[in-house]
C-alpha atoms as a PDB file:
ATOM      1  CA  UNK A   1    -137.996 -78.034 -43.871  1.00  0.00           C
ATOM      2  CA  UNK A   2    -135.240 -77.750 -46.461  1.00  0.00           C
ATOM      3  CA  UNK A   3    -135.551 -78.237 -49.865  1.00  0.00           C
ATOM      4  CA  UNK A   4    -133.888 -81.870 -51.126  1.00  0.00           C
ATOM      5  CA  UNK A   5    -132.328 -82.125 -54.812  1.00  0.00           C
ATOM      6  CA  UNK A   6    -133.830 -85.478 -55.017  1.00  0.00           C
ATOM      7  CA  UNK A   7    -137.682 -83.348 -54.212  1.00  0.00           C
ATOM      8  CA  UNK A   8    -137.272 -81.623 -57.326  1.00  0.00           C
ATOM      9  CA  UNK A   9    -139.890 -82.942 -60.575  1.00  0.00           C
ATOM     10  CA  UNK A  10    -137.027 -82.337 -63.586  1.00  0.00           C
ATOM     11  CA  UNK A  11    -135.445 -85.438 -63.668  1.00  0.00           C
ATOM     12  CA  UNK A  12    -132.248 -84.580 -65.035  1.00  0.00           C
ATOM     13  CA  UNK A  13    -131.818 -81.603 -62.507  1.00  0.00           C
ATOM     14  CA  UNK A  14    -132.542 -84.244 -59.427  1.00  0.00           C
ATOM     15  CA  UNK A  15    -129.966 -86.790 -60.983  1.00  0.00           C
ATOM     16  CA  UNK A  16    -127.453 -84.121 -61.658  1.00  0.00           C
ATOM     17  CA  UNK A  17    -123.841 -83.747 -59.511  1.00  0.00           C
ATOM     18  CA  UNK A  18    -123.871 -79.835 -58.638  1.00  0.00           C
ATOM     19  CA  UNK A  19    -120.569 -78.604 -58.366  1.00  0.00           C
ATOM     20  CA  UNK A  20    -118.913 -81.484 -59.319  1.00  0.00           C
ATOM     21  CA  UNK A  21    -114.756 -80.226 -59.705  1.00  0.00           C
ATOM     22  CA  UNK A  22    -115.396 -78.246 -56.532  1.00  0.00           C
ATOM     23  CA  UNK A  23    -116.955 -80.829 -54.977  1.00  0.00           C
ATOM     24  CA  UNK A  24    -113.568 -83.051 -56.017  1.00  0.00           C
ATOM     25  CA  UNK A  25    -110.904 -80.310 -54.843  1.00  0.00           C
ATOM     26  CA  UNK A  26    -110.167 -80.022 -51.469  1.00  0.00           C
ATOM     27  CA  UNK A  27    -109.028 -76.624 -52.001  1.00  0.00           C
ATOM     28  CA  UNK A  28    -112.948 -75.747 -51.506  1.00  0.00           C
ATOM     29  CA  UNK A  29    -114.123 -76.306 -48.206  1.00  0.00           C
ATOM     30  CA  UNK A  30    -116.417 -78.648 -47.893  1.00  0.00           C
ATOM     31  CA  UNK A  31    -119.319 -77.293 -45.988  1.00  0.00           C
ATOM     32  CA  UNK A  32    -119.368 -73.430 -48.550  1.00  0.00           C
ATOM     33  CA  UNK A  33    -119.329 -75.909 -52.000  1.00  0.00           C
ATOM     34  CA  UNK A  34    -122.359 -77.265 -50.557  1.00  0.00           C
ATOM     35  CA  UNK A  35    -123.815 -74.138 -49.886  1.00  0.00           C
ATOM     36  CA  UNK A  36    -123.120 -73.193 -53.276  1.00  0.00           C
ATOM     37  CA  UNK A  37    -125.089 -76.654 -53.890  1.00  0.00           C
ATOM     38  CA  UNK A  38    -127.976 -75.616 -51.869  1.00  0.00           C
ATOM     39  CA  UNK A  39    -127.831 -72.547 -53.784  1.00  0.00           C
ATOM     40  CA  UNK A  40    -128.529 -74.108 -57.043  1.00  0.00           C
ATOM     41  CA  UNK A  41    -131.251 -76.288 -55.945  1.00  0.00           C
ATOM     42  CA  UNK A  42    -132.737 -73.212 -54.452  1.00  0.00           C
ATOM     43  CA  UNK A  43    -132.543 -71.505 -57.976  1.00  0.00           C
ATOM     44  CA  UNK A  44    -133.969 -75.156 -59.426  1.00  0.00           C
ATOM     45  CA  UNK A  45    -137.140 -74.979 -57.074  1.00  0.00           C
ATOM     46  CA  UNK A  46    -137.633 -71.553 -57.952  1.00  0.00           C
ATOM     47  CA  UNK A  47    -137.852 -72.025 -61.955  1.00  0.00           C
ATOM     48  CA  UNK A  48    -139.956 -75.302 -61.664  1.00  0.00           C
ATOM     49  CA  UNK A  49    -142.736 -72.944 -59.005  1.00  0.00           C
ATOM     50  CA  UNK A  50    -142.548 -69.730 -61.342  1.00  0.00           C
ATOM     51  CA  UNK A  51    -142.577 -71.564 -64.314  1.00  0.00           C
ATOM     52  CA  UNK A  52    -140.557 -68.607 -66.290  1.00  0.00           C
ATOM     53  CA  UNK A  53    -141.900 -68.365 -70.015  1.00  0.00           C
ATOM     54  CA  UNK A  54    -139.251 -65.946 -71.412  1.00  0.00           C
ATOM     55  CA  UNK A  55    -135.347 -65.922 -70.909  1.00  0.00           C
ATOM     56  CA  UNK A  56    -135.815 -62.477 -69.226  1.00  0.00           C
ATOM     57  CA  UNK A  57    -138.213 -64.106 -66.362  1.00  0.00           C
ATOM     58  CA  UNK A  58    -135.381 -67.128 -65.885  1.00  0.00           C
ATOM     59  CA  UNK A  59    -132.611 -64.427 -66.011  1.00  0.00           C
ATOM     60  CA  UNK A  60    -134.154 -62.718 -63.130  1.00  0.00           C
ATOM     61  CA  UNK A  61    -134.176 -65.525 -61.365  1.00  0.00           C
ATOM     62  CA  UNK A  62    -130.482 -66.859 -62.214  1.00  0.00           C
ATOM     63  CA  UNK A  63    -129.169 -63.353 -61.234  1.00  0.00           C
ATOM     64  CA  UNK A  64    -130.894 -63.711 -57.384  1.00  0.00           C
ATOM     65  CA  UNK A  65    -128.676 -67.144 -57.510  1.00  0.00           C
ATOM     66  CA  UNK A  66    -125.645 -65.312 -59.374  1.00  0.00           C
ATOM     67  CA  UNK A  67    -125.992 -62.863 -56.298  1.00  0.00           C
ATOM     68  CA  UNK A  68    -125.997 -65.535 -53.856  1.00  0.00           C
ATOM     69  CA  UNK A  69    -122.525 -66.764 -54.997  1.00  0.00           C
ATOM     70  CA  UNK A  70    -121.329 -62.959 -54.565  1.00  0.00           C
ATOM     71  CA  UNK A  71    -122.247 -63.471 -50.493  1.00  0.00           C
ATOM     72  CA  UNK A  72    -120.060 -66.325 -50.533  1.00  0.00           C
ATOM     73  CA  UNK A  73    -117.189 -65.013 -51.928  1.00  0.00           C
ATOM     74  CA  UNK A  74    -115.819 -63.865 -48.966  1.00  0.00           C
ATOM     75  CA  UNK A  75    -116.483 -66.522 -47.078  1.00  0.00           C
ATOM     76  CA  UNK A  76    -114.170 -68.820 -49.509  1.00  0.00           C
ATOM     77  CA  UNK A  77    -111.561 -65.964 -49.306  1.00  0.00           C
ATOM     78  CA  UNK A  78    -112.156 -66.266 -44.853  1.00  0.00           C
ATOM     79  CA  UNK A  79    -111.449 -70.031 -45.466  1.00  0.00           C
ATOM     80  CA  UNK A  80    -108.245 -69.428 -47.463  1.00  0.00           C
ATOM     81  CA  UNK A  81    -109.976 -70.462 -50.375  1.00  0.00           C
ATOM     82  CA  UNK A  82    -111.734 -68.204 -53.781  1.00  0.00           C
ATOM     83  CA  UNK A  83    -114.204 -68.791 -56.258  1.00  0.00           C
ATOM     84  CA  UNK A  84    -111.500 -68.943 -58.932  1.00  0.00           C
ATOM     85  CA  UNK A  85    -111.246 -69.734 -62.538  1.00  0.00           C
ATOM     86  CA  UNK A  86    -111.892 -73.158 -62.097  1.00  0.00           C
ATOM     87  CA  UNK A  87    -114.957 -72.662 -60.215  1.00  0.00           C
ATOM     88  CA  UNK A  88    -116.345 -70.103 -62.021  1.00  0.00           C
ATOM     89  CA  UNK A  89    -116.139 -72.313 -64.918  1.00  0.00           C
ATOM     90  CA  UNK A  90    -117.969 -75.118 -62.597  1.00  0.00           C
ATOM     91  CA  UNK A  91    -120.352 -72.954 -61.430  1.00  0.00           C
ATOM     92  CA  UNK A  92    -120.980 -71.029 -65.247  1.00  0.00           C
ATOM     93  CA  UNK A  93    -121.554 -74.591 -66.061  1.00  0.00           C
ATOM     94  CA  UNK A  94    -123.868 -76.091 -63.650  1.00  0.00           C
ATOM     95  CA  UNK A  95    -125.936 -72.742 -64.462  1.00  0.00           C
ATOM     96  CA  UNK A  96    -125.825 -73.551 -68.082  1.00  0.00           C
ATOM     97  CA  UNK A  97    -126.958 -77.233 -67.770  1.00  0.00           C
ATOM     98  CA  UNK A  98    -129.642 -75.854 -65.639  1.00  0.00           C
ATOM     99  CA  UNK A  99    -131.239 -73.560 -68.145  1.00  0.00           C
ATOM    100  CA  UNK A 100    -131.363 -76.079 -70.847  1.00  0.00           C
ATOM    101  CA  UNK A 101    -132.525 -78.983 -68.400  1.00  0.00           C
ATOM    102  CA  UNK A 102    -135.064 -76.326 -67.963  1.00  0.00           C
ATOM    103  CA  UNK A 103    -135.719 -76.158 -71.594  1.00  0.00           C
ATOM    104  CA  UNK A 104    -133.843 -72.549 -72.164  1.00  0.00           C
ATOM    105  CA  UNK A 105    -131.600 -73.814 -74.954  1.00  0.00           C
ATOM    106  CA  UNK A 106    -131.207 -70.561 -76.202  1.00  0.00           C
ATOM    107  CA  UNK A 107    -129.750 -68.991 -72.683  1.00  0.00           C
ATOM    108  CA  UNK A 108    -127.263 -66.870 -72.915  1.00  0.00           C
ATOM    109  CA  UNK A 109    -124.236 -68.282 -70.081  1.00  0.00           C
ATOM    110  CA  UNK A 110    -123.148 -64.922 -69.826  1.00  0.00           C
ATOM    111  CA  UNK A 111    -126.141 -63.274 -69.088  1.00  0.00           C
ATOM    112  CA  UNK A 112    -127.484 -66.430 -66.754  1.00  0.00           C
ATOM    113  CA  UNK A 113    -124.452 -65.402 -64.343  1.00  0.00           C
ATOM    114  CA  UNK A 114    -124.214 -60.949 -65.475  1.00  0.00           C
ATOM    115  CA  UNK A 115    -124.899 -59.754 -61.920  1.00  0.00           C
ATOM    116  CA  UNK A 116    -121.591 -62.232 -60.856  1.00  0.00           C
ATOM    117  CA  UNK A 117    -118.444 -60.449 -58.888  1.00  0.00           C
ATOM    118  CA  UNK A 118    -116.339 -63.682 -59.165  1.00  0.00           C
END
């Protein structure tokens, strides 16, 4: 069975619009923003199961998502659409809010996405 947003225990993560802009812009296709979605719950369930204690445990884990958003680059570029600067900013930011909801404050964005091709 597939992991729901609203299963997750951090409350601010289960609350929280993923992808938002993309979400709003029909220059995304639907059906790959929300598998960038399922992407980041993925990458949710997997910090609140492992529990990381240091930023190099959660960075591990953020680059496996990171790397995930790599494999759908092309299928955004098939659907005459890209992971662009707008989205990159979307996606850096859901990232971001999910390291500090998380309580990783002190996460560096750049190195929560370093493994990213977009």
């Amino acid at each position: 069975m597939a992991k729901k947003q609203e299963d997750l225990k951090n409350e601010a993560v289960r609350k929280y619009a993923f992808l938002q802009e993309m979400t709003e812009d029909t220059y995304f296709p639907k059906q790959l923003v929300d598998k960038g979605k399922a992407v980041l719950v993925a990458l949710c369930f997997s910090i609140e199961q492992q529990q990381p204690k240091e930023l190099d445990e959660l960075y591990e884990l953020t680059h496996a998502a990171t790397d995930k958003f790599n494999d759908l680059q092309e299928a955004f570029e098939e659907a005459d659409s890209e992971i662009e600067t707008g989205a990159r900013e979307c996606i850096a930011a859901d990232f971001d809010f999910i390291a500090k909801a998380y309580g990783f404050a002190e996460a560096d964005l750049e190195e929560l996405i370093a493994t990213r091709e977009w």
